[in-house]
C-alpha atoms as a PDB file:
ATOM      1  CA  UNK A   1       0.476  -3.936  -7.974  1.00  0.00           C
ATOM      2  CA  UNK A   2       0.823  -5.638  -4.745  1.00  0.00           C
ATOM      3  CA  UNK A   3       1.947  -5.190  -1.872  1.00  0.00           C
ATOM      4  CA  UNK A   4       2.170  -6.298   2.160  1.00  0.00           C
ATOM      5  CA  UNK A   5       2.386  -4.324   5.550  1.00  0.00           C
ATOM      6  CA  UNK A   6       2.699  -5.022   9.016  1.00  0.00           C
ATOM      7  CA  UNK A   7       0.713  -4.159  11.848  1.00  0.00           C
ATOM      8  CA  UNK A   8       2.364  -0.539  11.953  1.00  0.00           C
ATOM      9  CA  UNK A   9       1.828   0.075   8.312  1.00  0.00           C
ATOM     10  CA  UNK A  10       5.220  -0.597   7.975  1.00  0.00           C
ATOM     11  CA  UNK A  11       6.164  -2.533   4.586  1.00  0.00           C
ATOM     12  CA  UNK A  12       7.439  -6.244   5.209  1.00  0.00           C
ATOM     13  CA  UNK A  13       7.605  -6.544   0.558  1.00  0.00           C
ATOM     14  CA  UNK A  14       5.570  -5.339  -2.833  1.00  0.00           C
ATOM     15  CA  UNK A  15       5.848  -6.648  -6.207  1.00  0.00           C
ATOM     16  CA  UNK A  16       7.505  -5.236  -9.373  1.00  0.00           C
ATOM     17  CA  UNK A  17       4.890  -3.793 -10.645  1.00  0.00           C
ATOM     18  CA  UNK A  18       5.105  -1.545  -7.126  1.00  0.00           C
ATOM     19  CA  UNK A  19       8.389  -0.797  -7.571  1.00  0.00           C
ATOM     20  CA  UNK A  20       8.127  -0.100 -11.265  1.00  0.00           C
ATOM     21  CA  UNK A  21       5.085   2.619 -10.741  1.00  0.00           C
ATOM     22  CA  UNK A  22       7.603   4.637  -8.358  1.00  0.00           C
ATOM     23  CA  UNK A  23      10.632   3.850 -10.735  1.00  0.00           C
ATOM     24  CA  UNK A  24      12.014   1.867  -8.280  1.00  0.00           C
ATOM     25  CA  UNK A  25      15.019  -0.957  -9.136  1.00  0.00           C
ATOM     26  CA  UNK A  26      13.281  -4.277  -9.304  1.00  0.00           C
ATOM     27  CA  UNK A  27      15.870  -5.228  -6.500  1.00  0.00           C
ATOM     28  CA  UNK A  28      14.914  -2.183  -3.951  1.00  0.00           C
ATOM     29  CA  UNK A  29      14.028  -3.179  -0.913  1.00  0.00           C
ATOM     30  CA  UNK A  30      10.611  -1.779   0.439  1.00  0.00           C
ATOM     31  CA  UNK A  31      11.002  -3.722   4.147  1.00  0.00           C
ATOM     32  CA  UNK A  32      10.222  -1.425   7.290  1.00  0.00           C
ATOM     33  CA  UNK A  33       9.646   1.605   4.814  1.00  0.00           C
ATOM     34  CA  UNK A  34       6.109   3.078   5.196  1.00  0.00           C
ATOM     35  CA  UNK A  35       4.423   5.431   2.802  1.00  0.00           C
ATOM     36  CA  UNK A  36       5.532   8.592   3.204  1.00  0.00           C
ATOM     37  CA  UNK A  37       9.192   6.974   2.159  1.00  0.00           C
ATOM     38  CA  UNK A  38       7.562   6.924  -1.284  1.00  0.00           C
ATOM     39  CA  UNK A  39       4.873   8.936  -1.561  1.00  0.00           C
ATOM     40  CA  UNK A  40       3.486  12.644  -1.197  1.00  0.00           C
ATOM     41  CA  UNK A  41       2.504  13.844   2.335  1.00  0.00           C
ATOM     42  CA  UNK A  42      -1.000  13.964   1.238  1.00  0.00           C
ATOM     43  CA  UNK A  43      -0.979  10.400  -0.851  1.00  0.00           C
ATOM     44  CA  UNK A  44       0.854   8.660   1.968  1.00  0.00           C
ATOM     45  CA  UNK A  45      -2.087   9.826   4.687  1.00  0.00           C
ATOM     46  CA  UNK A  46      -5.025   8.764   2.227  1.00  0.00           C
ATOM     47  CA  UNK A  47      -3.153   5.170   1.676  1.00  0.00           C
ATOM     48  CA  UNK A  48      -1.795   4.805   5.186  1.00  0.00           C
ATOM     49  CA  UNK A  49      -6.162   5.837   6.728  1.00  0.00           C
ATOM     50  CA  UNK A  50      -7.007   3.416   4.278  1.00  0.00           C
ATOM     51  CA  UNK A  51      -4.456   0.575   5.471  1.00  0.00           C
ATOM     52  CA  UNK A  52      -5.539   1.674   9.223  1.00  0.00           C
ATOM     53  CA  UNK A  53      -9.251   1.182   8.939  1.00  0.00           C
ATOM     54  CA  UNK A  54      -8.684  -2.105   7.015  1.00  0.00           C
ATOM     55  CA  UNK A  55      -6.730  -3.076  10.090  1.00  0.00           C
ATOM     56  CA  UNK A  56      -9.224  -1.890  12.934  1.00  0.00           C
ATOM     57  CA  UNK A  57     -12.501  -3.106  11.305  1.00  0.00           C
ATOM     58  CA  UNK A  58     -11.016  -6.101   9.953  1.00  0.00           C
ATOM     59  CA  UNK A  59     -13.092  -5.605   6.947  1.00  0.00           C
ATOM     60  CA  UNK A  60     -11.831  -5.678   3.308  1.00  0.00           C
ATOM     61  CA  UNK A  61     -11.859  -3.264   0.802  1.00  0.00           C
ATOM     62  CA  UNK A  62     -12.616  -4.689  -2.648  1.00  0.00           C
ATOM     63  CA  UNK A  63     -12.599  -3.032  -6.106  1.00  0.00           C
ATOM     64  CA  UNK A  64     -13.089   0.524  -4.911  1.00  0.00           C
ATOM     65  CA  UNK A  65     -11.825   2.933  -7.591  1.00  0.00           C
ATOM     66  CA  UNK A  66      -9.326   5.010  -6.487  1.00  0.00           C
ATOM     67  CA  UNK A  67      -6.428   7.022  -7.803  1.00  0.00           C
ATOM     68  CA  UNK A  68      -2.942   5.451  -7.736  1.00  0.00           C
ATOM     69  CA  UNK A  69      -0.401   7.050  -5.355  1.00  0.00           C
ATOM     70  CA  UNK A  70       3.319   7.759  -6.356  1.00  0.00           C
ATOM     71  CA  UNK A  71       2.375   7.405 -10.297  1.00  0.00           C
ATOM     72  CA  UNK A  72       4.277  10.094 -12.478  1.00  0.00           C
ATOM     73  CA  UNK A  73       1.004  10.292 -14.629  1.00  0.00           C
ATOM     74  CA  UNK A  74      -2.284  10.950 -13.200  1.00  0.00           C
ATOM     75  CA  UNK A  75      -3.572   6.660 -13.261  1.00  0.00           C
ATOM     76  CA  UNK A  76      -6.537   5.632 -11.556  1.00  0.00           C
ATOM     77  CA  UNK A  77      -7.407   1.610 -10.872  1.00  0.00           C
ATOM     78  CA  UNK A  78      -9.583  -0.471  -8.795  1.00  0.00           C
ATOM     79  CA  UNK A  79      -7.904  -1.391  -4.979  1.00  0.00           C
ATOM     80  CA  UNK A  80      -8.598  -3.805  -2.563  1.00  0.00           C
ATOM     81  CA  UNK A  81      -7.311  -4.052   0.652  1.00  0.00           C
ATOM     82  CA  UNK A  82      -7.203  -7.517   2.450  1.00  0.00           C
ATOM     83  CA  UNK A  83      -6.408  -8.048   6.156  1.00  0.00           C
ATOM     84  CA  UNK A  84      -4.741 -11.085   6.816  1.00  0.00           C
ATOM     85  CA  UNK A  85      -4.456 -12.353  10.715  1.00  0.00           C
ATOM     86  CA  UNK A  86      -2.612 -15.038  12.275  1.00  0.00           C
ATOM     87  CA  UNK A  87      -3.924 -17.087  14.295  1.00  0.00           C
ATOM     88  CA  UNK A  88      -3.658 -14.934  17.859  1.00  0.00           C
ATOM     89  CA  UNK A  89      -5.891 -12.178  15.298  1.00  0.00           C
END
């Protein structure tokens, strides 16, 4: 699954396989939705701290094994968050 945010966590797209894990139509559109438009209160704060430290530190997060917000079945997978800057930062 993939997917991109803006600075205010805000989604600008995701991929299919996104949209398919929240049995979402492959034509949906995810921009300027954040995570509590698809996930549980508590699953949308643990992705959205996540996102927001990635963002602050500037530091990735690579292969850490989480579970999977928004599944219907209990999946867990390996995550990594990237920050990606212009070039203003």
């Amino acid at each position: 699954m993939f997917y991109v945010k803006d600075i205010n966590l805000n989604y600008v797209t995701a991929n299919s396989a996104f949209l398919k894990n929240l049995s979402l139509n492959k034509n949906f559109s995810v921009l300027g939705k954040n995570d509590t438009d698809f996930f549980p209160i508590k699953e949308a704060a643990v992705n959205e701290n996540e996102d927001r430290e990635v963002f602050i530190s500037g530091k990735s997060i690579i292969n850490s094994e989480n579970y999977i917000p928004g599944s219907r079945k209990k999946k867990w997978g390996l995550n990594s968050k990237i920050p990606i800057f212009d070039s203003k930062g």
